[in-house]
PDB file of N, CA and C in Angstrom:
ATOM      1  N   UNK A   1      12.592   2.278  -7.680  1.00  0.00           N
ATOM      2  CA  UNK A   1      11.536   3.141  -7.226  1.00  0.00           C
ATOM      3  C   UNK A   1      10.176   2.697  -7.776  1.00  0.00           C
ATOM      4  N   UNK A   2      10.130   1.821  -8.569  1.00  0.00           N
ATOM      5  CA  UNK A   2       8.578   1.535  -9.057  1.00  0.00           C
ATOM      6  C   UNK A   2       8.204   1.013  -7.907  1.00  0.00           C
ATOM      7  N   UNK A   3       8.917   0.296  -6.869  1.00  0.00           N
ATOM      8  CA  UNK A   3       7.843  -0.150  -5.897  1.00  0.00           C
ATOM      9  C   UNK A   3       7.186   0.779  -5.424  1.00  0.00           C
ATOM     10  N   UNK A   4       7.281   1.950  -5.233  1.00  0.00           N
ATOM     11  CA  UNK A   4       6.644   3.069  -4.724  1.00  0.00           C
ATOM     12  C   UNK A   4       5.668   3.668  -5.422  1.00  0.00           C
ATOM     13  N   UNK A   5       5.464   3.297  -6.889  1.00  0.00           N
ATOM     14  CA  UNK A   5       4.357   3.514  -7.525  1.00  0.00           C
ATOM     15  C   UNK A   5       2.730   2.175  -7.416  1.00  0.00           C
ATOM     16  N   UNK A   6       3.436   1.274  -6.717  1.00  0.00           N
ATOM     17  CA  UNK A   6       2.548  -0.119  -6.706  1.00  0.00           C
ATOM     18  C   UNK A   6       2.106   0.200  -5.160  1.00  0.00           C
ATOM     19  N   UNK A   7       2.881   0.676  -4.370  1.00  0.00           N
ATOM     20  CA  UNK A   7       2.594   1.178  -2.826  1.00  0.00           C
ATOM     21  C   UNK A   7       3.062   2.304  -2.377  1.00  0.00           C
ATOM     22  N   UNK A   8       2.651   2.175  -1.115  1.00  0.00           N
ATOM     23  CA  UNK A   8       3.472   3.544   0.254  1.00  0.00           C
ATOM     24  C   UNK A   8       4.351   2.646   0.733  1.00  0.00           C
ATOM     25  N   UNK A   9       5.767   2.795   0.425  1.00  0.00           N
ATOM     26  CA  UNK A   9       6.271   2.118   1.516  1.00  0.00           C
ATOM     27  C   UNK A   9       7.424   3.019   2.367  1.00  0.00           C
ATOM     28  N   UNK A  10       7.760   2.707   3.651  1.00  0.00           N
ATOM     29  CA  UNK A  10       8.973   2.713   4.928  1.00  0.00           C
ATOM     30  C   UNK A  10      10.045   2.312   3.792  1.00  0.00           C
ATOM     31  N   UNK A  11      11.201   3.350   4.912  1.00  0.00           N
ATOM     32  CA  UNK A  11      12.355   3.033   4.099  1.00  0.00           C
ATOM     33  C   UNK A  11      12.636   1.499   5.030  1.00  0.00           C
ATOM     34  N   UNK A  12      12.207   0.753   5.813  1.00  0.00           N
ATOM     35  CA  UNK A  12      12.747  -0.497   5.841  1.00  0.00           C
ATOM     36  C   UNK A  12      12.300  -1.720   4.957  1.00  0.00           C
ATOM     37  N   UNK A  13      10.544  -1.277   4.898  1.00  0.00           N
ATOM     38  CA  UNK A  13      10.167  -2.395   3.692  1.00  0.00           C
ATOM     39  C   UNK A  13      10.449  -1.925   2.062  1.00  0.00           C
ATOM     40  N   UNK A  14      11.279  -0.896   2.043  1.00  0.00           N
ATOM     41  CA  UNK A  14      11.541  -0.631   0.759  1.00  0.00           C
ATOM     42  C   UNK A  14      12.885  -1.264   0.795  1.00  0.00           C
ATOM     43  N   UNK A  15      13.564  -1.093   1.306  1.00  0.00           N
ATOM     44  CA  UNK A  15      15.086  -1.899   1.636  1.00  0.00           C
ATOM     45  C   UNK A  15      14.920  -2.801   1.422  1.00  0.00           C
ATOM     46  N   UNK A  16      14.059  -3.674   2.328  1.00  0.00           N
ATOM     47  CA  UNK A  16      14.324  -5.194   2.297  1.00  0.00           C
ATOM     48  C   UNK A  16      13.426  -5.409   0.752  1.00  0.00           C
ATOM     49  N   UNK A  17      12.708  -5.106  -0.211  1.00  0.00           N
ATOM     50  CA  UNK A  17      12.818  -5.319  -1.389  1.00  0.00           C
ATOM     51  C   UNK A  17      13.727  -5.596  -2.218  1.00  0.00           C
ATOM     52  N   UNK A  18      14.240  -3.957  -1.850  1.00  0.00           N
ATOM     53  CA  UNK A  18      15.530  -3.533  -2.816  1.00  0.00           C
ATOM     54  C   UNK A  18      16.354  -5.131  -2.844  1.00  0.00           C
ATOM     55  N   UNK A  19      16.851  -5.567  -1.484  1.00  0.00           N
ATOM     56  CA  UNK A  19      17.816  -6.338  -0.975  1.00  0.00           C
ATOM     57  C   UNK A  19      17.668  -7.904  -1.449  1.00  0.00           C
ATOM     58  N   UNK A  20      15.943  -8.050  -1.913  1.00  0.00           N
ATOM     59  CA  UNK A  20      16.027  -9.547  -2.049  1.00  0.00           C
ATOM     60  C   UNK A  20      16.098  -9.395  -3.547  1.00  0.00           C
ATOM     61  N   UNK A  21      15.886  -8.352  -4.665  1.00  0.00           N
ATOM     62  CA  UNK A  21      16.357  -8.312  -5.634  1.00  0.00           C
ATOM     63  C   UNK A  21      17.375  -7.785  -6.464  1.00  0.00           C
ATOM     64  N   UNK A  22      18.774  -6.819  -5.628  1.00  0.00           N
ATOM     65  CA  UNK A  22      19.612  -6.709  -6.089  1.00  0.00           C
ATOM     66  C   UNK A  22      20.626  -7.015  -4.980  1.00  0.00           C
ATOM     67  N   UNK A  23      20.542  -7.485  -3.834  1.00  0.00           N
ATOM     68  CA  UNK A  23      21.620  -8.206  -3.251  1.00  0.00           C
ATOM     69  C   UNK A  23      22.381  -6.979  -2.392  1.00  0.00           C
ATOM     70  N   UNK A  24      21.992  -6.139  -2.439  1.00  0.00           N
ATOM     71  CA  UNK A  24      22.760  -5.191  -1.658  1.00  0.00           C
ATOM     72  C   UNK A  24      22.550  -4.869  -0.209  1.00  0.00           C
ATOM     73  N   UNK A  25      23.604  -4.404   0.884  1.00  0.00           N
ATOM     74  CA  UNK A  25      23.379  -4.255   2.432  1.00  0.00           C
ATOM     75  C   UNK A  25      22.786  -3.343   2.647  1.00  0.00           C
ATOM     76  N   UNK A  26      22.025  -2.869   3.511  1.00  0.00           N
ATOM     77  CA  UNK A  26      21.301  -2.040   4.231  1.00  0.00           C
ATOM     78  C   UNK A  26      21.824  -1.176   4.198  1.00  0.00           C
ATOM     79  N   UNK A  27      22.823  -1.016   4.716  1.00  0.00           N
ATOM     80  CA  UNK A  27      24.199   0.211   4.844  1.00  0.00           C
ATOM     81  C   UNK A  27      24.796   1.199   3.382  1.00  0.00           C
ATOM     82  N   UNK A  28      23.919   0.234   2.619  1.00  0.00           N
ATOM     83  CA  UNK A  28      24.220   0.373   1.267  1.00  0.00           C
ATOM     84  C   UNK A  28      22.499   1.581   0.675  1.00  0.00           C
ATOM     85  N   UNK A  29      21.909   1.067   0.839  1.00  0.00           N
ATOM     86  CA  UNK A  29      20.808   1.406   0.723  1.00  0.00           C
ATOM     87  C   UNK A  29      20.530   2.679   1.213  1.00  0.00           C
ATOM     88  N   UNK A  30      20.531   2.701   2.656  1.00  0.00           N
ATOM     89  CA  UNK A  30      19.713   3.844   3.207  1.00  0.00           C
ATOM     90  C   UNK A  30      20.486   5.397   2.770  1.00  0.00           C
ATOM     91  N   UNK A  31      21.763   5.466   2.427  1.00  0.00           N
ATOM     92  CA  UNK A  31      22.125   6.450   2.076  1.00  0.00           C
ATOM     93  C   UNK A  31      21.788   6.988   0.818  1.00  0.00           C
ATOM     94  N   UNK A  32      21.215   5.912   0.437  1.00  0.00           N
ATOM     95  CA  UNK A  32      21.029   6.463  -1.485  1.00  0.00           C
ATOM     96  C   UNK A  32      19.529   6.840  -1.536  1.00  0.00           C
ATOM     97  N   UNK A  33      18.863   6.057  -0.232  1.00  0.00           N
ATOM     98  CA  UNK A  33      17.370   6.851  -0.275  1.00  0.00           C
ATOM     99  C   UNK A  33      17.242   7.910   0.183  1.00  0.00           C
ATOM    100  N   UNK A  34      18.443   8.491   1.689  1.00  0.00           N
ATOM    101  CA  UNK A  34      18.420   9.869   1.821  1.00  0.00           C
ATOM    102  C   UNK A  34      18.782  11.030   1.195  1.00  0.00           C
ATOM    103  N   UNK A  35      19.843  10.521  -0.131  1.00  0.00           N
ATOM    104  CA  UNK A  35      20.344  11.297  -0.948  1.00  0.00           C
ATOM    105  C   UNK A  35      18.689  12.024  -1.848  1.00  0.00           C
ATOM    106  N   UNK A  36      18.105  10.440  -1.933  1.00  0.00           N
ATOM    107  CA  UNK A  36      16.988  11.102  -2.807  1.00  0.00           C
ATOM    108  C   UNK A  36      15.663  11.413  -2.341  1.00  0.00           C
ATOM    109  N   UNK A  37      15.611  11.370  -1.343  1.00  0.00           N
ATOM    110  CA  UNK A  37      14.913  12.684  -0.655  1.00  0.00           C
ATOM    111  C   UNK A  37      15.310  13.580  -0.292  1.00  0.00           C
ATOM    112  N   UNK A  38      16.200  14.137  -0.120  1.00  0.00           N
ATOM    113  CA  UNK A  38      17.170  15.049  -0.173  1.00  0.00           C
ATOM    114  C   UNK A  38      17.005  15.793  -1.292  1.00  0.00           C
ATOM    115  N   UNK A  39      16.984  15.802  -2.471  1.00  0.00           N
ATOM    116  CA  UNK A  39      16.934  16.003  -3.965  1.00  0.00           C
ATOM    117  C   UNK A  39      15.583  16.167  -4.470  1.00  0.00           C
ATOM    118  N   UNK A  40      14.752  16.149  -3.444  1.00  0.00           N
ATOM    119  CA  UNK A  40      12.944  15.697  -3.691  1.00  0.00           C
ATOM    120  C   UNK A  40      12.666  17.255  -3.550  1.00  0.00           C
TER     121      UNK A  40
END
């Protein structure tokens, strides 16, 4: 989540961050960002 303190970002250019530095699928991702907006 610090990228979100350096910018505004879409959950797709936040993904594809996430993805080039911890290696994980998309499919993987988007549920854990809706969880935490969800929780917001």
């Amino acid at each position: 989540m610090a990228f979100l303190i350096q910018e505004d970002l879409y959950g797709y250019a936040l993904t594809k961050k996430i993805q080039i530095i911890l290696g994980v699928s998309e499919s993987t991702i988007y549920p854990i960002l809706r969880r935490l907006m969800k929780n917001d």
